[in-house]
N, C-alpha and C. Protein backbone atom coordinates (compact mmCIF):
# COMPACT_ATOMS: atom_id res chain seq x y z
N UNK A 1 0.84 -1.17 0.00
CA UNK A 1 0.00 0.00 0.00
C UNK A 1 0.88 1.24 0.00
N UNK A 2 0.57 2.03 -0.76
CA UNK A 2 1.18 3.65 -0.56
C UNK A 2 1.10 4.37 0.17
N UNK A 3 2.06 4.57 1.17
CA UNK A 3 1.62 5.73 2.06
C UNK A 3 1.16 6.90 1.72
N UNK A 4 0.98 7.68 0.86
CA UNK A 4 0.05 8.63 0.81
C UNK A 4 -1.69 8.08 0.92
N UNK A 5 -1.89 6.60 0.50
CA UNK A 5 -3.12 5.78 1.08
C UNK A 5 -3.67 5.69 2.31
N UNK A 6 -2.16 5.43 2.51
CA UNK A 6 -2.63 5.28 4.15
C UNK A 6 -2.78 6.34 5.00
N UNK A 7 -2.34 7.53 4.71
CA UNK A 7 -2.38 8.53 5.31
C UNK A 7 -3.84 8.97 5.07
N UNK A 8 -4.65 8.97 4.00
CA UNK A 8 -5.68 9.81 4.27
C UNK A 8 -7.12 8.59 4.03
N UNK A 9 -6.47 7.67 5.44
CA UNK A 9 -7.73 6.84 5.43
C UNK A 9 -7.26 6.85 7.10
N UNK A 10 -8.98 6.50 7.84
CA UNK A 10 -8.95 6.83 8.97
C UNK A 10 -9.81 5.17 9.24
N UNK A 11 -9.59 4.31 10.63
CA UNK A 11 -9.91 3.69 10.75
C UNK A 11 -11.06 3.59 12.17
N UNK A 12 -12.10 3.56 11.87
CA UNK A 12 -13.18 4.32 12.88
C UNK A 12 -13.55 2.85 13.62
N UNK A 13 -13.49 2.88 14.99
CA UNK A 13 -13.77 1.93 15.76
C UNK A 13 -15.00 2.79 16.82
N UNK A 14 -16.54 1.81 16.52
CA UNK A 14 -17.64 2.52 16.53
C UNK A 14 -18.36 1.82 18.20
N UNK A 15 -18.61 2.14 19.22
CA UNK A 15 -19.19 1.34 20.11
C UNK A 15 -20.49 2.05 20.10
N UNK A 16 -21.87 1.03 19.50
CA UNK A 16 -22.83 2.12 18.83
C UNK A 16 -23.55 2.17 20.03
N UNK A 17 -23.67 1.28 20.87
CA UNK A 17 -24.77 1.49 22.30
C UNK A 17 -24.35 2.58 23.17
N UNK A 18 -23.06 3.07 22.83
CA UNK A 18 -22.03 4.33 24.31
C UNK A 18 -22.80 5.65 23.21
N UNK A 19 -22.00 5.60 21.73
CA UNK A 19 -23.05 6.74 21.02
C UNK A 19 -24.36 6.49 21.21
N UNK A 20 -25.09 5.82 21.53
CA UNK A 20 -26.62 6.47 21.40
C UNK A 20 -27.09 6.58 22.63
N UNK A 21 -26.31 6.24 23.29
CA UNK A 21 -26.60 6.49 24.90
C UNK A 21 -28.00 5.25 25.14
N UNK A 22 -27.84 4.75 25.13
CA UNK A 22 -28.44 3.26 25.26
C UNK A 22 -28.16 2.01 24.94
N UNK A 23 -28.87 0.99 25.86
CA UNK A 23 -28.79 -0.36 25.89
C UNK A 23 -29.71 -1.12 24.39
N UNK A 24 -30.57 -0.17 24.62
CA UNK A 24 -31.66 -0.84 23.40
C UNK A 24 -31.76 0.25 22.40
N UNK A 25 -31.63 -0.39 21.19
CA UNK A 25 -30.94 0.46 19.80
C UNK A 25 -32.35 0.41 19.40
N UNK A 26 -32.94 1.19 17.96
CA UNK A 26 -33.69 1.03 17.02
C UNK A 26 -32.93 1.80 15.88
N UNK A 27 -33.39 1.65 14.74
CA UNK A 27 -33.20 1.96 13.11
C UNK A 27 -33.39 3.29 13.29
N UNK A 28 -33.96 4.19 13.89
CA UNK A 28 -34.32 5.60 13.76
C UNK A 28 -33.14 6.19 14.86
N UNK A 29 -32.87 5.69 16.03
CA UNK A 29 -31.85 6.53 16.88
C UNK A 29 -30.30 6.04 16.37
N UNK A 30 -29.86 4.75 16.09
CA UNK A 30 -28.49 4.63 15.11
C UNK A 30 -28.85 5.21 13.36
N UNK A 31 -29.59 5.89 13.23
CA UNK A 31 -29.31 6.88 11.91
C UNK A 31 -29.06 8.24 12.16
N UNK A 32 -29.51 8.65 13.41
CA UNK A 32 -29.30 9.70 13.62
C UNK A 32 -27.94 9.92 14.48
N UNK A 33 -28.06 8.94 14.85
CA UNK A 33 -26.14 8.94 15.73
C UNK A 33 -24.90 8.89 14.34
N UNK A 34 -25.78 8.16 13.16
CA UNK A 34 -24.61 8.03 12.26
C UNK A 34 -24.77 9.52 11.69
N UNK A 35 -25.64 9.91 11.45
CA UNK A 35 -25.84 11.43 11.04
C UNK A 35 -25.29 12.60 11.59
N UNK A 36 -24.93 12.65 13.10
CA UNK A 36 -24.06 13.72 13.65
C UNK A 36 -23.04 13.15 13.76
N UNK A 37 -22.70 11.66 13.32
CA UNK A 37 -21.23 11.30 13.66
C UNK A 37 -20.56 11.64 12.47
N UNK A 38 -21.15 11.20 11.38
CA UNK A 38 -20.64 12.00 9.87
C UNK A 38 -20.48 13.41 10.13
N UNK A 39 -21.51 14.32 10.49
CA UNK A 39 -21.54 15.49 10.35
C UNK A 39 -20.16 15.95 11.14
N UNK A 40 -19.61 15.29 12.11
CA UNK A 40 -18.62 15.83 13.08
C UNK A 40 -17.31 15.37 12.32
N UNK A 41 -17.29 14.33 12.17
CA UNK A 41 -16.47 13.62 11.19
C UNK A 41 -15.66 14.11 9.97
N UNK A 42 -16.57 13.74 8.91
CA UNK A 42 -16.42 14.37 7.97
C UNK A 42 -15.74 12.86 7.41
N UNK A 43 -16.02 12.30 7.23
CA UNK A 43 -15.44 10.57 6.80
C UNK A 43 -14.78 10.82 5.17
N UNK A 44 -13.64 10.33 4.92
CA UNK A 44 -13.21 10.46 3.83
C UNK A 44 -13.30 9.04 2.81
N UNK A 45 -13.08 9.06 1.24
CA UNK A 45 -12.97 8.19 0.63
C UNK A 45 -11.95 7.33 1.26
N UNK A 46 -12.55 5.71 1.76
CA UNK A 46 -11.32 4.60 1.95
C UNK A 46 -11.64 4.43 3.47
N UNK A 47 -12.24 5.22 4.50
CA UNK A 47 -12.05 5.20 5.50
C UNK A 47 -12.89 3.93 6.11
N UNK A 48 -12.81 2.96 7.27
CA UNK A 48 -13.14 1.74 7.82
C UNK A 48 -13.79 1.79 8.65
N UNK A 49 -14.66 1.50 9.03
CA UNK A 49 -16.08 1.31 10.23
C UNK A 49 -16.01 0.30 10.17
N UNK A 50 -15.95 -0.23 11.75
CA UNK A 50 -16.12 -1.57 12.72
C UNK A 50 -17.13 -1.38 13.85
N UNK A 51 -18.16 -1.36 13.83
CA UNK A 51 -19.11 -1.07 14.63
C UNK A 51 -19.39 -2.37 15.90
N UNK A 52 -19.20 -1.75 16.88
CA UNK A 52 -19.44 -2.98 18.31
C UNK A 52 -20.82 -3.17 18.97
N UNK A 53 -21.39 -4.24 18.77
CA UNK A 53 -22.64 -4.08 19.22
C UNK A 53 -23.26 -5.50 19.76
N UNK A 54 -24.27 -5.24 20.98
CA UNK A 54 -24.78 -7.14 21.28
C UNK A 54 -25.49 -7.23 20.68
N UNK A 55 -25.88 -8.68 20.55
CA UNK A 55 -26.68 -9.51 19.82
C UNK A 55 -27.70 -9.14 19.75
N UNK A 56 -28.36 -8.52 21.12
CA UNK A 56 -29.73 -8.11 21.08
C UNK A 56 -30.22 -6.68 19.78
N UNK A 57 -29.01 -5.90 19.66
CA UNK A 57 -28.67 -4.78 19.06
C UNK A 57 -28.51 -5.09 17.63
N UNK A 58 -28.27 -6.16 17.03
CA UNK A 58 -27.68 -6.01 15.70
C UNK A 58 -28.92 -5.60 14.86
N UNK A 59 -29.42 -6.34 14.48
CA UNK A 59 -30.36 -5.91 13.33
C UNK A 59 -30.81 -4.31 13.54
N UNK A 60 -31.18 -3.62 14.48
CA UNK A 60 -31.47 -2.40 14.67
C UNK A 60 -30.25 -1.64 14.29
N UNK A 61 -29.06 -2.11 14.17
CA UNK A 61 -27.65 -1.07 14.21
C UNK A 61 -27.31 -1.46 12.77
N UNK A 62 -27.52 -2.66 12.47
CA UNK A 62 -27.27 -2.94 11.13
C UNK A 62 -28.11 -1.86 10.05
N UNK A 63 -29.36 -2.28 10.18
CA UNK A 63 -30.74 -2.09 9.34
C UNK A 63 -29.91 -0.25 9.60
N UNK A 64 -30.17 0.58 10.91
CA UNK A 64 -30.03 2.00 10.80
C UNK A 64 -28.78 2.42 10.43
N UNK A 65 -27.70 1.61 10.54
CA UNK A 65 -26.39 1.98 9.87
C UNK A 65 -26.49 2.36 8.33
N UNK A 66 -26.99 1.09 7.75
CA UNK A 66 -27.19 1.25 6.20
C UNK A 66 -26.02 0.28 5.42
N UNK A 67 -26.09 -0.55 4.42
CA UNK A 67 -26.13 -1.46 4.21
C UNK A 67 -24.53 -1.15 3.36
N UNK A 68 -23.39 -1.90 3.47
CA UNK A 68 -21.98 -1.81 3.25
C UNK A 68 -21.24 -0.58 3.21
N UNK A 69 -21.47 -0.36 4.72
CA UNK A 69 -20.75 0.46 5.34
C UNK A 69 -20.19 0.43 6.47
N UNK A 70 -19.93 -0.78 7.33
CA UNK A 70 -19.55 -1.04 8.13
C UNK A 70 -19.12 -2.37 8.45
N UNK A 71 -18.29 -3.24 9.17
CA UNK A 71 -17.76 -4.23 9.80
C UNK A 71 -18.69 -3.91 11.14
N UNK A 72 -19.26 -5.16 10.98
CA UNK A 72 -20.14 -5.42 12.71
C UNK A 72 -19.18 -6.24 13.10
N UNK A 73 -19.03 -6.16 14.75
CA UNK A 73 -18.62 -6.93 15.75
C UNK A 73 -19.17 -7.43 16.57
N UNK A 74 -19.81 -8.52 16.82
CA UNK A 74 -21.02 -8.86 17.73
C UNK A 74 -20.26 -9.51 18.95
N UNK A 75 -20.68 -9.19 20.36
CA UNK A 75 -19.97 -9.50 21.28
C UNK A 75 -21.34 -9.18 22.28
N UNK A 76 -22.10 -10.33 22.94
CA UNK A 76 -23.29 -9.76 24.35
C UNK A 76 -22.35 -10.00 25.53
N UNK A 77 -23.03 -9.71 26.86
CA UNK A 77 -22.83 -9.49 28.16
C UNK A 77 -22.12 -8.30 28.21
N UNK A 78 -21.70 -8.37 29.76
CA UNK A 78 -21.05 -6.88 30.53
C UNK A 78 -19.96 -6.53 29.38
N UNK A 79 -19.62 -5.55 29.08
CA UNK A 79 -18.41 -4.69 28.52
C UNK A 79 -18.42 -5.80 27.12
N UNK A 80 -19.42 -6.46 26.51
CA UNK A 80 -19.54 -7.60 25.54
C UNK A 80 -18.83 -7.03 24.08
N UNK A 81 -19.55 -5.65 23.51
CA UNK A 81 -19.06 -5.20 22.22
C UNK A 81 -17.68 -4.43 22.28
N UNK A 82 -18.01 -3.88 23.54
CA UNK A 82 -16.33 -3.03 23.93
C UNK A 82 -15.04 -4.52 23.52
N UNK A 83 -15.41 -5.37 24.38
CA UNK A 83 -14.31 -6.49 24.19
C UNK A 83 -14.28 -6.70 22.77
N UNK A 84 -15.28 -6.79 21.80
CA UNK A 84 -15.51 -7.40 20.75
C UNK A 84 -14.52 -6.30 19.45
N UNK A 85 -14.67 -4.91 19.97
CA UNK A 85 -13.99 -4.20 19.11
C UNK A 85 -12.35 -4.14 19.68
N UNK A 86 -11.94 -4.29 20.96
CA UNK A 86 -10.91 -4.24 21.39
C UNK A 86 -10.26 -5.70 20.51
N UNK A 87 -10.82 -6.63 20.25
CA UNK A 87 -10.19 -7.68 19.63
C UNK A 87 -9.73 -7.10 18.35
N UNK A 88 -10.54 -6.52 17.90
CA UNK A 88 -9.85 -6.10 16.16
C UNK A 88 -9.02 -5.21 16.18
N UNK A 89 -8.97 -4.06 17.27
CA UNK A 89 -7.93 -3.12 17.87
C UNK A 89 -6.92 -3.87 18.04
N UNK A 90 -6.58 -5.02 18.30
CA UNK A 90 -5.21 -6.09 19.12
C UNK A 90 -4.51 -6.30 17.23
N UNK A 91 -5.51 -6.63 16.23
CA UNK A 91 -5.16 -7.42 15.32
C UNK A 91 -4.47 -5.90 13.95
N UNK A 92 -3.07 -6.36 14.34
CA UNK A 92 -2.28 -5.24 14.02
C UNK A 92 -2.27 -5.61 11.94
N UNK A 93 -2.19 -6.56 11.52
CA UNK A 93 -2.51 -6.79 10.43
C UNK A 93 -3.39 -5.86 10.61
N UNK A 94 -4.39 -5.75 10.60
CA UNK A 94 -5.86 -4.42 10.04
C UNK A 94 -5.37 -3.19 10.92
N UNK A 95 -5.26 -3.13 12.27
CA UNK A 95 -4.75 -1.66 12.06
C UNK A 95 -3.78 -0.95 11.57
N UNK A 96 -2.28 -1.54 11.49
CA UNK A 96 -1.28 -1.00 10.75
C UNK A 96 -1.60 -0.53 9.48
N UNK A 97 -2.34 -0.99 8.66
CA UNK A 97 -3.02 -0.23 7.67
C UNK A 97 -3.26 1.32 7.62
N UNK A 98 -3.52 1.52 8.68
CA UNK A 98 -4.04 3.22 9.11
C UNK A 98 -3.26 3.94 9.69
N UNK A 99 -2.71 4.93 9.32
CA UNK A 99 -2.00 6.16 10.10
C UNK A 99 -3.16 6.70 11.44
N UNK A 100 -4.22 7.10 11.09
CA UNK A 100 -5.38 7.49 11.94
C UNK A 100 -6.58 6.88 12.49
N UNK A 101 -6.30 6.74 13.54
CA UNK A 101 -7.89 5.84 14.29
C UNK A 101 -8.24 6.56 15.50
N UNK A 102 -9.71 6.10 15.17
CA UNK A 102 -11.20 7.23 15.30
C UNK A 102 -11.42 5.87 16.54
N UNK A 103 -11.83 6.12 17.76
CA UNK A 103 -12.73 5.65 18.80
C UNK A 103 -13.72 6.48 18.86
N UNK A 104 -14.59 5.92 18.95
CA UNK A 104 -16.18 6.36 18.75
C UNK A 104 -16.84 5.66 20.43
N UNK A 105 -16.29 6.15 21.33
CA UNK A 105 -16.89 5.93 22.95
C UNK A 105 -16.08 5.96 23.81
N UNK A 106 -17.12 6.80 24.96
CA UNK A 106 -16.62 7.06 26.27
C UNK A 106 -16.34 6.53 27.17
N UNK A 107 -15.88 4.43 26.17
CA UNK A 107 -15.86 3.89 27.81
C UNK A 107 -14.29 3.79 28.27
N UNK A 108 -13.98 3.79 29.41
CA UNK A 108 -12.65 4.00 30.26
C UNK A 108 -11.73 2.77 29.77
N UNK A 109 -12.59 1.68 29.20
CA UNK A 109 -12.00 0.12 29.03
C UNK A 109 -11.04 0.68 27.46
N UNK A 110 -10.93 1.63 26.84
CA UNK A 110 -10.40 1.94 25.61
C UNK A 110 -9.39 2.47 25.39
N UNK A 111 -9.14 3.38 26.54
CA UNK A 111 -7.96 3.91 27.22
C UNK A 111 -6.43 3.39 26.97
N UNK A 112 -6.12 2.48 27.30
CA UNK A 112 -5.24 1.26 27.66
C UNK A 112 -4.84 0.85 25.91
N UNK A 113 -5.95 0.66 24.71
CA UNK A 113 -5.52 0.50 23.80
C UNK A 113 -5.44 1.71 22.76
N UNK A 114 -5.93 2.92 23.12
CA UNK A 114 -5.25 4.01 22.53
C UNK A 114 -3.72 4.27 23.04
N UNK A 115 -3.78 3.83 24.11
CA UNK A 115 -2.06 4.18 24.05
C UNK A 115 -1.54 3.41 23.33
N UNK A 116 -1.69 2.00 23.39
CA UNK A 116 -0.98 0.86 23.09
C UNK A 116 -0.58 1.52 21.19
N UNK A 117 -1.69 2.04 20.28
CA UNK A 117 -1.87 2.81 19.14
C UNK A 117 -1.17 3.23 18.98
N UNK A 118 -1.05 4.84 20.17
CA UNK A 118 -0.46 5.87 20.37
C UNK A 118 1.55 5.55 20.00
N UNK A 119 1.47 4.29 20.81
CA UNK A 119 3.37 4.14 21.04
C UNK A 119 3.95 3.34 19.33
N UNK A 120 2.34 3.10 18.57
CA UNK A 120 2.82 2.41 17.21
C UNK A 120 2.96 4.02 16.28
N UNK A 121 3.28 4.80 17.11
CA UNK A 121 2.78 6.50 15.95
C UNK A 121 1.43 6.11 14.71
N UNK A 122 0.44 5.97 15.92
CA UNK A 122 -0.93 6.12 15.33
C UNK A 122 -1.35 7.06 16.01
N UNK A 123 -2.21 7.88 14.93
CA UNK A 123 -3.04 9.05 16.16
C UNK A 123 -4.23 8.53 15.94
N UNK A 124 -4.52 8.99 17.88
CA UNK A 124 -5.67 8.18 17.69
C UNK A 124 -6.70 9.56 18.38
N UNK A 125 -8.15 9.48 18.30
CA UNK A 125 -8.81 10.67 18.73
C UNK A 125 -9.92 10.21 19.29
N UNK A 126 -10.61 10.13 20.15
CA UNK A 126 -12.09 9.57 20.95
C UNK A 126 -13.18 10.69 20.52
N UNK A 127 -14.29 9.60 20.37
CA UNK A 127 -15.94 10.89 19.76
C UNK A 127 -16.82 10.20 20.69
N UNK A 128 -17.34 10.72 21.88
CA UNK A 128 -18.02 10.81 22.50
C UNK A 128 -18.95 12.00 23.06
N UNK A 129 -20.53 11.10 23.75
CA UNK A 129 -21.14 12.27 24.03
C UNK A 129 -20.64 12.87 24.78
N UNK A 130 -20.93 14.01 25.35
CA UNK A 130 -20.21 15.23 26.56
C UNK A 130 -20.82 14.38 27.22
N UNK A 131 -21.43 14.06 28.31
CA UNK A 131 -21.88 13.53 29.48
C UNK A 131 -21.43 11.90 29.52
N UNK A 132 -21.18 11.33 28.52
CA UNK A 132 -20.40 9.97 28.10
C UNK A 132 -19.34 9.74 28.24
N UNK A 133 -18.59 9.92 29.29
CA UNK A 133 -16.94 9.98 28.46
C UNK A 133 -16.21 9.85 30.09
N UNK A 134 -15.54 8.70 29.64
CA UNK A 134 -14.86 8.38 31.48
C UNK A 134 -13.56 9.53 31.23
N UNK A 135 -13.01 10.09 32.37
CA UNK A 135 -12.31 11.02 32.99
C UNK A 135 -10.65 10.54 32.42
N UNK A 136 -10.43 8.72 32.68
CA UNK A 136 -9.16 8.90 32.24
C UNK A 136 -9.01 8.69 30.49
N UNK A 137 -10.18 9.08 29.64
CA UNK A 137 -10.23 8.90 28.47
C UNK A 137 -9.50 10.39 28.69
N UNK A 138 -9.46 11.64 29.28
CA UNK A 138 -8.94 12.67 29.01
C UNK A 138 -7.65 12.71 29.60
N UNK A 139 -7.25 12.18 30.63
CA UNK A 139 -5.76 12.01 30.79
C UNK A 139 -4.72 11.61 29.97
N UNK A 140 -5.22 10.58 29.16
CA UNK A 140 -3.93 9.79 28.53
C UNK A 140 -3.43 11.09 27.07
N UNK A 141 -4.02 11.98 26.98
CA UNK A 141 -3.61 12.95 25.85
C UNK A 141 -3.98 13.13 24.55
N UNK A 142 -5.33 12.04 24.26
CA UNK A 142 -5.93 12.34 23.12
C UNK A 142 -7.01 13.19 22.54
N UNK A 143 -7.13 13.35 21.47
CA UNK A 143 -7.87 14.44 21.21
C UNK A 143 -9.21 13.75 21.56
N UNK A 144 -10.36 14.94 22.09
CA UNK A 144 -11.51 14.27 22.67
C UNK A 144 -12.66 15.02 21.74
N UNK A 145 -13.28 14.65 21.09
CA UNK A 145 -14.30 15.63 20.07
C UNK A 145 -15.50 15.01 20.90
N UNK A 146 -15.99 15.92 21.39
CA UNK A 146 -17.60 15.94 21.82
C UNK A 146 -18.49 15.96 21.39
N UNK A 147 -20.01 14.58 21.32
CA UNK A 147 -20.94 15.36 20.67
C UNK A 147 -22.43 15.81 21.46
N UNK A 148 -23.24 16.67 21.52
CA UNK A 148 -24.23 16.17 22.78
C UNK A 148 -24.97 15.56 22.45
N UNK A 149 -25.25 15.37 23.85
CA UNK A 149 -26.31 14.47 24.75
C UNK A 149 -27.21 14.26 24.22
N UNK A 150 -27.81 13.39 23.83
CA UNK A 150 -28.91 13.14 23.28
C UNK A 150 -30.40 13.28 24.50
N UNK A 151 -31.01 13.83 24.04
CA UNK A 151 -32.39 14.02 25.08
C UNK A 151 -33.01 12.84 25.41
N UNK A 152 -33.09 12.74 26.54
CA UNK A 152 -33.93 11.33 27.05
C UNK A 152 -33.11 10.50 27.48
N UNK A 153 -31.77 9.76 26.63
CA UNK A 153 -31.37 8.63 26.86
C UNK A 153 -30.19 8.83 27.80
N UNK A 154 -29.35 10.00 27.84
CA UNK A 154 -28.30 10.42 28.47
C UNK A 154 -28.20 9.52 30.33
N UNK A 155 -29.41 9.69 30.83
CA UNK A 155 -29.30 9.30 31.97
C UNK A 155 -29.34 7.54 32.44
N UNK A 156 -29.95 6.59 31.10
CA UNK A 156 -29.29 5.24 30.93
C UNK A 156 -27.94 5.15 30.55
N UNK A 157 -26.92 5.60 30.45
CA UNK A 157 -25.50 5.10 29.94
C UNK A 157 -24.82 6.54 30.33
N UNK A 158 -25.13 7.15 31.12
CA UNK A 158 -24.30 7.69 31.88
C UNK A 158 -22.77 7.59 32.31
N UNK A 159 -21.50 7.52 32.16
CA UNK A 159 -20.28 7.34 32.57
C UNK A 159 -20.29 7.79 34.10
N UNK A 160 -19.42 7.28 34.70
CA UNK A 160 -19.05 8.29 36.10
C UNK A 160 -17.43 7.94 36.41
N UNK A 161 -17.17 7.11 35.73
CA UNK A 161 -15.37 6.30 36.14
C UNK A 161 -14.92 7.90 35.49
């Protein structure tokens, strides 16, 4: 691959239940999470979506995502899709590909492998809601792009670590 390729492709690792600020997804609230996540974004030609989501979640994240545009990761229970995208984060074959990777959530468990990124000279940047977003996601030194709160759901998936 050419590095000028690789440079202007970004590899977006998506945890869609932390963006929508809920446990239970539908087709209408993951279109609109993909809609201000583009809008903040700005996604370029080439760029990679891996979206993390449980079992109970897929078809709703699938169906509202929109149809070959993303790598699903299916992973249920506690911290289930977080683990599920942290696995493809480990698998350096697919990220070395990318100069730039996009975390898309505020959970604290992500931390640990943006550095791990960070020490391969990857930049890496977290997109979470403002009220979403654990505390040492802002310590370790990455860029933090905020988006808000979504009305209603903010107070199910709340952060506090």
């Amino acid at each position: 691959m050419k590095a000028k390729e690789k440079q202007l492709r970004t590899l977006h690792f998506i945890d869609i239940e932390n963006l929508c600020e809920s446990r239970v997804l539908n087709e209408e609230l993951v279109r609109e999470v993909k809609r201000d996540y583009f809008e903040l974004i700005q996604p370029m030609k080439g760029d990679q979506f891996v979206i993390g989501v449980s079992h109970i979640n897929l078809s709703a994240a699938s169906f509202g995502w929109g149809a070959g545009g993303a790598q699903f990761v299916v992973q249920s229970g506690q911290d289930g899709a977080d683990l599920a995208l942290i696995g493809v984060i480990q698998d350096r074959q697919f990220t070395d590909r990318f100069k730039d990777v996009a975390i898309a959530s505020g959970d604290g468990i992500f931390a640990e492998m943006a550095m791990s990124l960070r020490r391969r000279s990857q930049t890496v940047r977290f997109i979470a809601r403002e009220n979403c977003i654990s505390q040492c996601i802002f310590r370790i030194g990455c860029e933090c792009l905020l988006l808000p709160t979504l009305n209603g759901f903010a107070e199910e998936y709340q952060l506090v670590s």
